[in-house]
Protein backbone atom coordinates (compact mmCIF):
# COMPACT_ATOMS: atom_id res chain seq x y z
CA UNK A 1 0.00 0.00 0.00
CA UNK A 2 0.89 3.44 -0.91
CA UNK A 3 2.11 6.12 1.71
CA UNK A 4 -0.21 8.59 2.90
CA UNK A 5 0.49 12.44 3.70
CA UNK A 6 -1.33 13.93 6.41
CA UNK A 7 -2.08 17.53 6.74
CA UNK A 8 -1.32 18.96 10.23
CA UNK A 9 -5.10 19.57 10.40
CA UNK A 10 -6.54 16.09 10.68
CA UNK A 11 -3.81 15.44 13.61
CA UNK A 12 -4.69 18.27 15.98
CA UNK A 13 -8.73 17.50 14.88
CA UNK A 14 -8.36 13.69 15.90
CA UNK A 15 -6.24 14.98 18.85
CA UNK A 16 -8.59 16.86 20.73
CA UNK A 17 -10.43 13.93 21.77
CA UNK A 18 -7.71 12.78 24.07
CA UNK A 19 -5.60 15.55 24.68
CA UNK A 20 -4.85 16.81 28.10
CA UNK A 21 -3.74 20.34 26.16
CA UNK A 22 -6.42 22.71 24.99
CA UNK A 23 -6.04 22.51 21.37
CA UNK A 24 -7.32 25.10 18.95
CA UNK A 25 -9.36 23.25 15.87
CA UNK A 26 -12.60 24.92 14.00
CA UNK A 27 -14.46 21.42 14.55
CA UNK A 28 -16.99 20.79 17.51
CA UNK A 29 -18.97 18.69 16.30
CA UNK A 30 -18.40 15.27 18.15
CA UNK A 31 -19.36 13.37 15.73
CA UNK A 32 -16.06 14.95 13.17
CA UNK A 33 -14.31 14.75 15.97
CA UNK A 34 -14.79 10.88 16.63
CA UNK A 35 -14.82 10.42 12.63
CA UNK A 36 -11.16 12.22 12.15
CA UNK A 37 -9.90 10.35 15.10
CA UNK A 38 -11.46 6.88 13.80
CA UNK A 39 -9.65 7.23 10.61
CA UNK A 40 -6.49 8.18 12.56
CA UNK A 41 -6.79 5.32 14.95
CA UNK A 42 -7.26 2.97 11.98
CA UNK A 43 -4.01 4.61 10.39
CA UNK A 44 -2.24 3.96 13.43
CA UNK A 45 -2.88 0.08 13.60
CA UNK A 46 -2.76 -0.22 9.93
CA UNK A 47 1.17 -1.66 9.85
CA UNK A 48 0.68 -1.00 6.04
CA UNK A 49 -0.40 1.79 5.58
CA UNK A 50 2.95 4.25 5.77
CA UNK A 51 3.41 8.16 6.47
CA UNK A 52 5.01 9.92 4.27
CA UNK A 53 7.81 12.40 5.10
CA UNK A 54 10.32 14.65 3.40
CA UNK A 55 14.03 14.59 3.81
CA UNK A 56 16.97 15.81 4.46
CA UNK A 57 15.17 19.09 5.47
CA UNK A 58 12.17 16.95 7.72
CA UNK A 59 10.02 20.28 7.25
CA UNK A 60 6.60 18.26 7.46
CA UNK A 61 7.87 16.69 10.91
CA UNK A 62 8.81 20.34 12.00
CA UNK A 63 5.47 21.32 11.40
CA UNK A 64 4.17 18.48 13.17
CA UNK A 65 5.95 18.94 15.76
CA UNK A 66 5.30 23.00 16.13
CA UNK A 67 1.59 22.45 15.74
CA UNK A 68 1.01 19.41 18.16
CA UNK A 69 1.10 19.16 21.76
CA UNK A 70 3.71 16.81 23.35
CA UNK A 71 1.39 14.57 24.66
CA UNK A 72 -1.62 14.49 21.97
CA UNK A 73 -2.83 11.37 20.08
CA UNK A 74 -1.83 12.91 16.70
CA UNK A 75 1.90 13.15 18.15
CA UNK A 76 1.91 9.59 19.11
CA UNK A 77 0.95 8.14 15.95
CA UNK A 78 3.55 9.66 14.27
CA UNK A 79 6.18 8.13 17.33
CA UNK A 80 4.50 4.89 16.25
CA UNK A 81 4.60 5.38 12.86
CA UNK A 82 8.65 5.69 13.41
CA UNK A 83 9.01 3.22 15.76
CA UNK A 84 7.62 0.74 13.49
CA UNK A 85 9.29 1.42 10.42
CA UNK A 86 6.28 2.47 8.60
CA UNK A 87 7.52 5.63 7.55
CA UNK A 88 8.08 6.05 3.49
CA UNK A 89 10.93 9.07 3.40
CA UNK A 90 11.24 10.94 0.11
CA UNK A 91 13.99 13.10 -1.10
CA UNK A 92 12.90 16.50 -2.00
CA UNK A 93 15.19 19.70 -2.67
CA UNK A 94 14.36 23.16 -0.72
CA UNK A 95 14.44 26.64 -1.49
CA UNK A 96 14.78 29.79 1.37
CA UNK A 97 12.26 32.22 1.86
CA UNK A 98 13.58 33.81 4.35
CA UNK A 99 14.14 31.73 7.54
CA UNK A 100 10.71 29.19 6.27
CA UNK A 101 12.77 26.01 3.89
CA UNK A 102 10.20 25.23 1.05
CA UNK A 103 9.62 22.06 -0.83
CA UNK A 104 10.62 22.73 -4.77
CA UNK A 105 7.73 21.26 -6.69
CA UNK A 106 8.21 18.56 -9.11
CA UNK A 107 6.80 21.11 -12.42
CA UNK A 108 7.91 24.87 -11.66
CA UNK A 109 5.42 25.76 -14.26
CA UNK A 110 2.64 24.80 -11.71
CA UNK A 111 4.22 27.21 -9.09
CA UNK A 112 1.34 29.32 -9.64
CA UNK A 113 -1.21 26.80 -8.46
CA UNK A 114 -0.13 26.76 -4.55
CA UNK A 115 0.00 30.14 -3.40
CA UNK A 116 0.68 28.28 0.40
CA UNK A 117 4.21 27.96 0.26
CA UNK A 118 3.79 25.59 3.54
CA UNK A 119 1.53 23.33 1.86
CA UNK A 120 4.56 22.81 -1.34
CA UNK A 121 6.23 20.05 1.27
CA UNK A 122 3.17 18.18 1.76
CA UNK A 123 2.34 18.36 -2.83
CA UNK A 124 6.61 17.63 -3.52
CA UNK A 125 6.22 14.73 -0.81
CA UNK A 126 3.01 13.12 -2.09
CA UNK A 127 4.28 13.63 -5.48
CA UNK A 128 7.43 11.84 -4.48
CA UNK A 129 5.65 8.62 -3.18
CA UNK A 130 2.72 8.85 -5.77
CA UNK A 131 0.83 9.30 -2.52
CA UNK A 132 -2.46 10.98 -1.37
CA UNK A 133 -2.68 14.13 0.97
CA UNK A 134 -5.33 13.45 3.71
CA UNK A 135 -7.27 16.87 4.62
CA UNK A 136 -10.15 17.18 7.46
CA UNK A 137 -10.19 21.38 7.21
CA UNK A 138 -8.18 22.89 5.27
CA UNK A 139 -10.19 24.18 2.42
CA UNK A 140 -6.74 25.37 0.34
CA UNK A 141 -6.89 21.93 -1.34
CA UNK A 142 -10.16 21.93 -3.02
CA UNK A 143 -9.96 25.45 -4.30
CA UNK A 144 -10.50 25.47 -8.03
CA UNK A 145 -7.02 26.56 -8.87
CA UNK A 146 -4.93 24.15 -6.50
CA UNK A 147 -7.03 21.62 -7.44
CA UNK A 148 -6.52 22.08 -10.91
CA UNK A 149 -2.37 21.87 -9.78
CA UNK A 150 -3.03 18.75 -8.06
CA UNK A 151 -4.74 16.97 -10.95
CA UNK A 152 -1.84 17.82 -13.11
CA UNK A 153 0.44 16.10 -10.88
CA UNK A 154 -2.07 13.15 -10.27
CA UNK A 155 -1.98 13.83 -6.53
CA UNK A 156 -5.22 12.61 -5.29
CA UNK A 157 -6.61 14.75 -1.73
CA UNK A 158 -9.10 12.54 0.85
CA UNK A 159 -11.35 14.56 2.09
CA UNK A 160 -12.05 13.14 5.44
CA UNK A 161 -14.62 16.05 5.88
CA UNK A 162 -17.79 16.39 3.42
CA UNK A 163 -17.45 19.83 1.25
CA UNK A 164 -20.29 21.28 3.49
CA UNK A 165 -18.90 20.74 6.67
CA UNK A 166 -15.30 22.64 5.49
CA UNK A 167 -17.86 25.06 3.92
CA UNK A 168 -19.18 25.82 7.26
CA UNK A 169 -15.53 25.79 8.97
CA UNK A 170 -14.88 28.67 6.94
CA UNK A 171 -17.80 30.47 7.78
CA UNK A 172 -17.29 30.44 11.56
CA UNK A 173 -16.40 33.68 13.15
């Protein structure tokens, strides 16, 4: 089975279940909450299924690992995910903007698709391992013009979140 990339967003969503932190997420909804955290928790014991993550640079773990609390659920799957060898690593080269390292993506003429220069790691990476980006909120991935990006690259997003329920996200105050 293919790797998976996972957007920051569906860890801290599937997090807040169990954390003992306060964690910030747009979902309230128990029943996202318990549906994010399902999918993570079937990640998790899934030996197969792998997470995908960049090298040398490690910029998607460094976001991880800014974004998550030290003791959240989303934290220790990706501990597991390590200690069991189910990571897939993938080479990618980096460019400086300023003191931010960002993922070159595999056709520069497509630059203009992903305005999100923190979201490039998580398109070179999936590119790299032919592998899927998993989204719960983030609505940058089914805009009309990143989407259009993504399709050219054959990078495939699961949306673990129906369209109206990230509609409404973005409505909230």
């Amino acid at each position: 089975m293919p790797g998976e990339v996972i957007d920051t967003n569906v860890l801290r969503v599937a997090s807040v279940l169990e954390s003992t932190e306060a964690i910030e997420t747009p979902v309230t909804d128990k029943d996202v909450l318990h549906r994010v955290f399902e999918w993570l928790k079937d990640f998790r014991q899934d030996r197969d299924r792998r997470l995908v993550m960049d090298h040398p640079e490690r910029t998607i773990w460094k976001e991880y690992d800014r974004n998550l609390p030290r003791e959240s659920y989303g934290r220790r799957v990706m501990v597991d995910k390590f200690t069991t060898g189910s990571v897939e690593f993938v080479s990618l080269t980096y460019w400086s903007n300023g003191s931010e390292r960002v993922a070159h993506l595999p056709d520069p003429k497509l630059d203009d698709h992903f305005h999100d220069l923190g979201d490039r790691k998580m398109i070179a990476a999936a590119y790299g391992a032919s592998a899927p980006i998993v989204n719960a909120t983030d609505g940058d991935w089914s805009e009309p013009h990143t989407a259009a990006g993504l399709r050219a690259l054959g990078i495939e997003v699961i949306q673990l979140l129906t369209e109206p329920e990230r509609r409404a996200l973005r409505k909230r105050p």
